[in-house]
C-alpha atoms as a PDB file:
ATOM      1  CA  UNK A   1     -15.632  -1.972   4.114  1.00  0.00           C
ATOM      2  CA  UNK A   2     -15.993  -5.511   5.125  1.00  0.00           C
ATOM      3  CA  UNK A   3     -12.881  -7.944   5.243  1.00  0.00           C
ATOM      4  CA  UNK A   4     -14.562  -9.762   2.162  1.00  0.00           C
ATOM      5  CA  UNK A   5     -14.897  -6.802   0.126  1.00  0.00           C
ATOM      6  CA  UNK A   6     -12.645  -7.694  -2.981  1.00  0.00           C
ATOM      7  CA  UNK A   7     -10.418  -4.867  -4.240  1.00  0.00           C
ATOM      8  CA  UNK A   8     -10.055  -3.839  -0.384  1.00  0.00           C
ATOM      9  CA  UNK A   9      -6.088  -4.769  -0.605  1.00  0.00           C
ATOM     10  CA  UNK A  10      -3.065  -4.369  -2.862  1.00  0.00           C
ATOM     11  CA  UNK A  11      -0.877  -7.558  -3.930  1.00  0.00           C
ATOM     12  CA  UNK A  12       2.601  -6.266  -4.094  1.00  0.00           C
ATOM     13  CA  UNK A  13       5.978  -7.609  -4.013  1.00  0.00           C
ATOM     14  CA  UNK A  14       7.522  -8.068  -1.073  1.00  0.00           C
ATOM     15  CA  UNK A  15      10.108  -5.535   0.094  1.00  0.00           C
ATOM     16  CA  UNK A  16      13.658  -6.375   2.013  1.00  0.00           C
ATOM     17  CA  UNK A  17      13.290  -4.381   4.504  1.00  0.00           C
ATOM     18  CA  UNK A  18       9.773  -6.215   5.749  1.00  0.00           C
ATOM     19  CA  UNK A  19      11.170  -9.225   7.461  1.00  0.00           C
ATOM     20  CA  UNK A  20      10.019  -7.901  10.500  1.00  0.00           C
ATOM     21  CA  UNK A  21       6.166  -8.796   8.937  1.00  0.00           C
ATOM     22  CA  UNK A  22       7.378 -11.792   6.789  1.00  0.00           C
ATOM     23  CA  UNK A  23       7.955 -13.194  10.698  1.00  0.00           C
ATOM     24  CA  UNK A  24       4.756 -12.509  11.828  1.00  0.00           C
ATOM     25  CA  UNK A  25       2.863 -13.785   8.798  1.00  0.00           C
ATOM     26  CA  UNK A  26       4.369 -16.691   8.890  1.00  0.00           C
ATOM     27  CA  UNK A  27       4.551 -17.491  12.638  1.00  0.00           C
ATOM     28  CA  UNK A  28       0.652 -16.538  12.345  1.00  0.00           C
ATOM     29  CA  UNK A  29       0.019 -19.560   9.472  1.00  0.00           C
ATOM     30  CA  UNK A  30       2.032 -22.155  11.710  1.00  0.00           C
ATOM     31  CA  UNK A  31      -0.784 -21.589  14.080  1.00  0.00           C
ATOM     32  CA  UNK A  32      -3.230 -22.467  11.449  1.00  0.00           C
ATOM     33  CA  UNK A  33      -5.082 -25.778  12.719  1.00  0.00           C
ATOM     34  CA  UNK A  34      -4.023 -27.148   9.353  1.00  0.00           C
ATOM     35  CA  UNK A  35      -0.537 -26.010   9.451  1.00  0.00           C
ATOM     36  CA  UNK A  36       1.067 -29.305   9.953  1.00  0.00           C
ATOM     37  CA  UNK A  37      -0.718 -30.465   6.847  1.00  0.00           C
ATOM     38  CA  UNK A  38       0.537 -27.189   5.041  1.00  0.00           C
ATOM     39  CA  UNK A  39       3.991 -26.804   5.706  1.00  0.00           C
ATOM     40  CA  UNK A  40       6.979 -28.541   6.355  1.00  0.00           C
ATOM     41  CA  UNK A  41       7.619 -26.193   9.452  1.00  0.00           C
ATOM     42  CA  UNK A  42       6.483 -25.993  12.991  1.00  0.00           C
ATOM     43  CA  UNK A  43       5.469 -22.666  14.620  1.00  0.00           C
ATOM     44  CA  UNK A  44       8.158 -23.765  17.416  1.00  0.00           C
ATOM     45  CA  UNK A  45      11.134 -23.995  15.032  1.00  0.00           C
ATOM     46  CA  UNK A  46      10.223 -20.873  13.473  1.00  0.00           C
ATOM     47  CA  UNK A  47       9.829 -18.966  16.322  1.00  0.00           C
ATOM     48  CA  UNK A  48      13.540 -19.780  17.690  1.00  0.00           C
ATOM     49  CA  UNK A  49      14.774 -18.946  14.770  1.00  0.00           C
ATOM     50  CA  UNK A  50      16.968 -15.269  14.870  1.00  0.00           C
ATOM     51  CA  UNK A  51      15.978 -12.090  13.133  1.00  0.00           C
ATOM     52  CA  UNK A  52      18.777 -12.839  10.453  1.00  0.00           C
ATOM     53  CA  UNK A  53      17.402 -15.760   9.089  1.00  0.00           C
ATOM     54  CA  UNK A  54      13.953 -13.772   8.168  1.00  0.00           C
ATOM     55  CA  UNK A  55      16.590 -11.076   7.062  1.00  0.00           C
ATOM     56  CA  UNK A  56      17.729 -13.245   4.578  1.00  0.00           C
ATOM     57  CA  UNK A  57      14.250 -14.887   4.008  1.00  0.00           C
ATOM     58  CA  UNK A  58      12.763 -11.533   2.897  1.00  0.00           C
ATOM     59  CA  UNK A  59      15.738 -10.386   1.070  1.00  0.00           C
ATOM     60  CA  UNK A  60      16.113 -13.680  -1.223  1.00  0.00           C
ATOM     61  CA  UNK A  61      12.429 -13.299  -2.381  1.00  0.00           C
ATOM     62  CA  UNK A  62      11.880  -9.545  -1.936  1.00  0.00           C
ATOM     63  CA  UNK A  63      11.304  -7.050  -5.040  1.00  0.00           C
ATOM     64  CA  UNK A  64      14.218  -7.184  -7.583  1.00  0.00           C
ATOM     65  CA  UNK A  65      15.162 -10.875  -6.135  1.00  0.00           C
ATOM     66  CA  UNK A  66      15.548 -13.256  -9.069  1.00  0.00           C
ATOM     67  CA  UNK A  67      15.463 -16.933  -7.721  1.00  0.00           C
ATOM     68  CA  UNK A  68      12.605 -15.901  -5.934  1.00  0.00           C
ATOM     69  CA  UNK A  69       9.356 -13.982  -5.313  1.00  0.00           C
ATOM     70  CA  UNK A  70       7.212 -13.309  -2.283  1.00  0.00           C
ATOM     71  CA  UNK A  71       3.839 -11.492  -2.958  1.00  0.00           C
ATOM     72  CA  UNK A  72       1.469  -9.894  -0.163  1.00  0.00           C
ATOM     73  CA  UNK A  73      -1.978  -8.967   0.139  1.00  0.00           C
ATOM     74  CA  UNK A  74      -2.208  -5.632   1.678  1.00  0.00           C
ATOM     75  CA  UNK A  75      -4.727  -4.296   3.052  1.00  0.00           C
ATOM     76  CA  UNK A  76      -6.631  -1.245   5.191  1.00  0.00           C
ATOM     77  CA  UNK A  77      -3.614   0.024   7.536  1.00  0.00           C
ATOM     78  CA  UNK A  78      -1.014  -1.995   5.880  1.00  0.00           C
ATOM     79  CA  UNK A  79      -2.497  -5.373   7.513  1.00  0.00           C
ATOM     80  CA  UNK A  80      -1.083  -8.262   5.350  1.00  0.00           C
ATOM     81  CA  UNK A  81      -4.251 -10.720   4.891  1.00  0.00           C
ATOM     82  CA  UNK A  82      -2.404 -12.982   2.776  1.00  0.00           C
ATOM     83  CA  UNK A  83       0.864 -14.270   1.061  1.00  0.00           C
ATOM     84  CA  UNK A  84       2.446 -16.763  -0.776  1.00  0.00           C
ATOM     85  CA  UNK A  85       5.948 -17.311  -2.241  1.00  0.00           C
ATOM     86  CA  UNK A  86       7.168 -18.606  -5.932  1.00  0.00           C
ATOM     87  CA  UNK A  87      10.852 -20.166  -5.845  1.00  0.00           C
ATOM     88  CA  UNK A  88      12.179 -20.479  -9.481  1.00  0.00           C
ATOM     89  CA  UNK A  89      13.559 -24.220 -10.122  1.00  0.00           C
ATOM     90  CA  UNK A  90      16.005 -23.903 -13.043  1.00  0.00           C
ATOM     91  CA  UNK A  91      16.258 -27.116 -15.312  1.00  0.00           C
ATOM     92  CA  UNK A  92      19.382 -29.487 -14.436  1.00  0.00           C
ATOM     93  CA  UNK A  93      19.020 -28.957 -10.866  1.00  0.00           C
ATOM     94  CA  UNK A  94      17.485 -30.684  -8.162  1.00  0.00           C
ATOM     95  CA  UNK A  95      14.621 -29.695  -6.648  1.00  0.00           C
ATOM     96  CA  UNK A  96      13.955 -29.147  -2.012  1.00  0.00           C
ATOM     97  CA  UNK A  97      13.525 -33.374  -2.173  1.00  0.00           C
ATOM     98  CA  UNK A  98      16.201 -34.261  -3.977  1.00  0.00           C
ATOM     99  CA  UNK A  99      14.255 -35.191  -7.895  1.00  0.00           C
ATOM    100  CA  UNK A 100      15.690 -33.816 -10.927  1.00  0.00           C
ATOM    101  CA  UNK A 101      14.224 -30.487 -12.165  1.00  0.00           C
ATOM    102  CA  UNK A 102      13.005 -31.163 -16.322  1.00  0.00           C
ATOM    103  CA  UNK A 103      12.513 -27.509 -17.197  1.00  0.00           C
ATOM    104  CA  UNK A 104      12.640 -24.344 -15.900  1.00  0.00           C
ATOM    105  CA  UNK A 105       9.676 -24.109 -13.233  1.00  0.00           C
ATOM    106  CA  UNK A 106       8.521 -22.292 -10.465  1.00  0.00           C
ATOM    107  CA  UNK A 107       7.431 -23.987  -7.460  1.00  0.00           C
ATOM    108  CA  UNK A 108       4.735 -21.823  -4.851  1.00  0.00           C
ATOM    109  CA  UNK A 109       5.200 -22.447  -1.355  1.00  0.00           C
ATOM    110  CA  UNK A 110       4.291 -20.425   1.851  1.00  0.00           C
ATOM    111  CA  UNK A 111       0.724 -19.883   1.013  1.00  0.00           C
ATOM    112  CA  UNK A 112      -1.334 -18.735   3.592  1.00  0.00           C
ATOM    113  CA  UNK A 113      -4.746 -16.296   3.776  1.00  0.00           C
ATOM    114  CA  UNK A 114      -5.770 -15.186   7.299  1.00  0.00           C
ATOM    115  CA  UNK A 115      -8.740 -17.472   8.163  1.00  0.00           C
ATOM    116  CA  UNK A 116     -11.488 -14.108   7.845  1.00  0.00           C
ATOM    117  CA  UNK A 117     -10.304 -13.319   4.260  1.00  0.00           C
ATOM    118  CA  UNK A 118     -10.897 -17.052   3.008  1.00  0.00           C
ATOM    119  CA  UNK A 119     -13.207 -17.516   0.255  1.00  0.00           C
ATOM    120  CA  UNK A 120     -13.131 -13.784  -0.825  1.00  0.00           C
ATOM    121  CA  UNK A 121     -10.646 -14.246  -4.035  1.00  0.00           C
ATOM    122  CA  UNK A 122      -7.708 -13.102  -2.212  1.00  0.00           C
ATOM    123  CA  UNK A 123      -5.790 -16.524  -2.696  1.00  0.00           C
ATOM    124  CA  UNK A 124      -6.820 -16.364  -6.597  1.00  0.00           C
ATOM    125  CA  UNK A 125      -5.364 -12.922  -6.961  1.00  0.00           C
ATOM    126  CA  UNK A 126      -2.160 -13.849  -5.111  1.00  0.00           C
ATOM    127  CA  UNK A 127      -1.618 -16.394  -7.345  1.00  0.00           C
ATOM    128  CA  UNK A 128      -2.627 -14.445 -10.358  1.00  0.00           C
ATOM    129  CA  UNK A 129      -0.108 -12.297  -9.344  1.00  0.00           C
ATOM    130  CA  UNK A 130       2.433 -14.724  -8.776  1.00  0.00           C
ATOM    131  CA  UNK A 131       1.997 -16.619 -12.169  1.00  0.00           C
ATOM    132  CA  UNK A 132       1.979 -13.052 -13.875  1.00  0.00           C
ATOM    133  CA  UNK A 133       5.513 -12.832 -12.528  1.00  0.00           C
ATOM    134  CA  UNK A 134       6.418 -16.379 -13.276  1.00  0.00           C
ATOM    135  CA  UNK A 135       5.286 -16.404 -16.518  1.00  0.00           C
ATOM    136  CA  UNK A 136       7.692 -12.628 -16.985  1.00  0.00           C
ATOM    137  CA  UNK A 137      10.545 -14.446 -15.803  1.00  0.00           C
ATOM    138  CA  UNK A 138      10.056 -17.025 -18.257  1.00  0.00           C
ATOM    139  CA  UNK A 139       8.905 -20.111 -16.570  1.00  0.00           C
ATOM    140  CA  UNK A 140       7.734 -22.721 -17.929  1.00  0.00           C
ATOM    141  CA  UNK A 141       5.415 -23.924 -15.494  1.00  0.00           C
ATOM    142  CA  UNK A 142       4.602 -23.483 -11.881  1.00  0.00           C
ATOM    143  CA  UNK A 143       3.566 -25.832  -9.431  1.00  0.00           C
ATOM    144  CA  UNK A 144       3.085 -27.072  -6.148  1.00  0.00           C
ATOM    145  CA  UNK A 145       2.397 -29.903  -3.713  1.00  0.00           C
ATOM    146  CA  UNK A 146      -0.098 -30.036  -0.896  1.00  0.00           C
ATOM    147  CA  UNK A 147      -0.857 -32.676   1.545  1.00  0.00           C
ATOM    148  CA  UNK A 148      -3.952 -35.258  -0.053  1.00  0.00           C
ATOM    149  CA  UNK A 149      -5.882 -34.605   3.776  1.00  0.00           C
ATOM    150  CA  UNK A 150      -5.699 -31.147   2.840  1.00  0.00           C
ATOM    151  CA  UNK A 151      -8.684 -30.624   0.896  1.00  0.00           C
ATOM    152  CA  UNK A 152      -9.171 -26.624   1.980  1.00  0.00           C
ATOM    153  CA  UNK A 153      -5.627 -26.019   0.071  1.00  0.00           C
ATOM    154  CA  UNK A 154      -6.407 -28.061  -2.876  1.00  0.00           C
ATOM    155  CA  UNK A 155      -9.953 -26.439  -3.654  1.00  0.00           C
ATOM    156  CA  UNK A 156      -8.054 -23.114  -3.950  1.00  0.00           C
ATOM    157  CA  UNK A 157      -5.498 -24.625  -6.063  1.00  0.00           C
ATOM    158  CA  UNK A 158      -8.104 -25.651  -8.253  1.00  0.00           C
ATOM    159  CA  UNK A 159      -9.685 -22.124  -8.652  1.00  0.00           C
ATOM    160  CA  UNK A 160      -6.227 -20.927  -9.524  1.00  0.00           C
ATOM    161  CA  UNK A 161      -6.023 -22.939 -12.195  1.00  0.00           C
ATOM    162  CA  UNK A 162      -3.444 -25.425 -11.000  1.00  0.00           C
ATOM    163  CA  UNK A 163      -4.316 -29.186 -11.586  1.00  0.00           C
ATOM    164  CA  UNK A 164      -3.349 -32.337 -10.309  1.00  0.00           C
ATOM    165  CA  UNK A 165       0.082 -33.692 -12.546  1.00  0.00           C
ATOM    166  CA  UNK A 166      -0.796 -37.097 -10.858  1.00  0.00           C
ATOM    167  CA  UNK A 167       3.020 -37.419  -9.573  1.00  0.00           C
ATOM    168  CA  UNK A 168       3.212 -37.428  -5.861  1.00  0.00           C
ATOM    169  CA  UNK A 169       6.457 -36.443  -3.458  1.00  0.00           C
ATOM    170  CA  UNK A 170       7.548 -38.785  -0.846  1.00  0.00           C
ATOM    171  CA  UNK A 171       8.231 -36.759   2.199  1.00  0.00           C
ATOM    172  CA  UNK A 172      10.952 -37.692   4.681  1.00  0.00           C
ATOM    173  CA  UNK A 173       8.753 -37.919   7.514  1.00  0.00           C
ATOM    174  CA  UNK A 174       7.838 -41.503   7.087  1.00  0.00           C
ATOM    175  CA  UNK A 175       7.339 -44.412   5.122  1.00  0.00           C
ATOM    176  CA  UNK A 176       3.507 -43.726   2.842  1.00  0.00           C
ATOM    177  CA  UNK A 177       4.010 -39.801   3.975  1.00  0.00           C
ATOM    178  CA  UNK A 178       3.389 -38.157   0.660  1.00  0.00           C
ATOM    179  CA  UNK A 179       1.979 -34.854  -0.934  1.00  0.00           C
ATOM    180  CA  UNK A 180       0.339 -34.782  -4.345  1.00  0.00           C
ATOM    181  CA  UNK A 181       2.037 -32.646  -7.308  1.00  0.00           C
ATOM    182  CA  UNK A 182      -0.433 -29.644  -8.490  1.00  0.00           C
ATOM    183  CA  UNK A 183       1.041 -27.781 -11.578  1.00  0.00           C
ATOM    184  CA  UNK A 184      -0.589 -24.722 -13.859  1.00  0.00           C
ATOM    185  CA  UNK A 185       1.392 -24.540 -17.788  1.00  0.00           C
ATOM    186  CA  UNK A 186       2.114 -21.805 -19.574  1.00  0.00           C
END
């Protein structure tokens, strides 16, 4: 079958004891040419980091995990072609930047689709998948941010379903550094 042959993968939760490919996934999308538009981690950080921080990474967001959820894209031989990760944001708290959290929300971070499966629906079924779980757990909404030079990212967020709220995130990287606010409702 050919890479962009939809149907030729599973989405499944992620289990604990796969931190081994949670690394390698990951340390894969910092190498992404848009990566430091993406995420707000460098490949070289990530790779120094030891084996028990991605044992803790996969267990916090692995199958049965509450706070959190990590889905995969699975495919032919148990490659993962894809991934992405909803943290639940519980009302009263504050969210990664430091704002107040209004309702109970989910927030998807860690997306990433290896560059030969992009444009084949995998991102839209991880995040089907992903909302199908939010929206179980009883969030509210779900949203995200992405960089406004980013305009691969946002085109997928858009076929998702997500739209732009129109608030944007300072980042602490710089004065004028900020990422726009996507969000999907229930």
């Amino acid at each position: 079958m050919s890479a962009s042959v939809p149907g030729d993968y599973v989405i499944r939760s992620l289990r604990a004891d796969e931190w081994p490919a949670v690394k390698e996934l990951r340390l894969r999308a910092l190498r992404d040419p848009l990566a430091h538009l993406a995420y707000l981690d460098t490949y070289d950080e990530a790779v120094a980091r030891p084996d028990s921080f991605w044992r803790e990474r996969a267990a916090r967001s692995a199958e049965g995990a509450s706070g959190a959820r990590q889905f995969v894209a699975e495919g032919p031989g148990g490659l993962w072609l894809g991934t992405l990760t909803v943290l639940v944001e519980e009302a009263g708290s504050e969210d990664w930047a430091g704002f107040p959290v209004e309702r109970r929300q989910g927030h998807v971070v860690g997306v990433f689709v290896r560059p030969e499966w992009r444009g084949s629906g995998l991102s839209k079924a991880l995040f089907a998948a992903g909302l199908e779980w939010a929206w179980a757990s009883g969030l509210e909404r779900v949203r995200l941010i992405v960089h406004p030079d980013n305009a691969r990212a946002q085109g997928a967020y858009l076929k998702a379903g997500f739209v732009p709220s129109g608030r944007t995130v300072p980042l602490a990287s710089g004065p004028g550094d900020h990422e726009l606010e996507f969000v999907v409702e229930r």
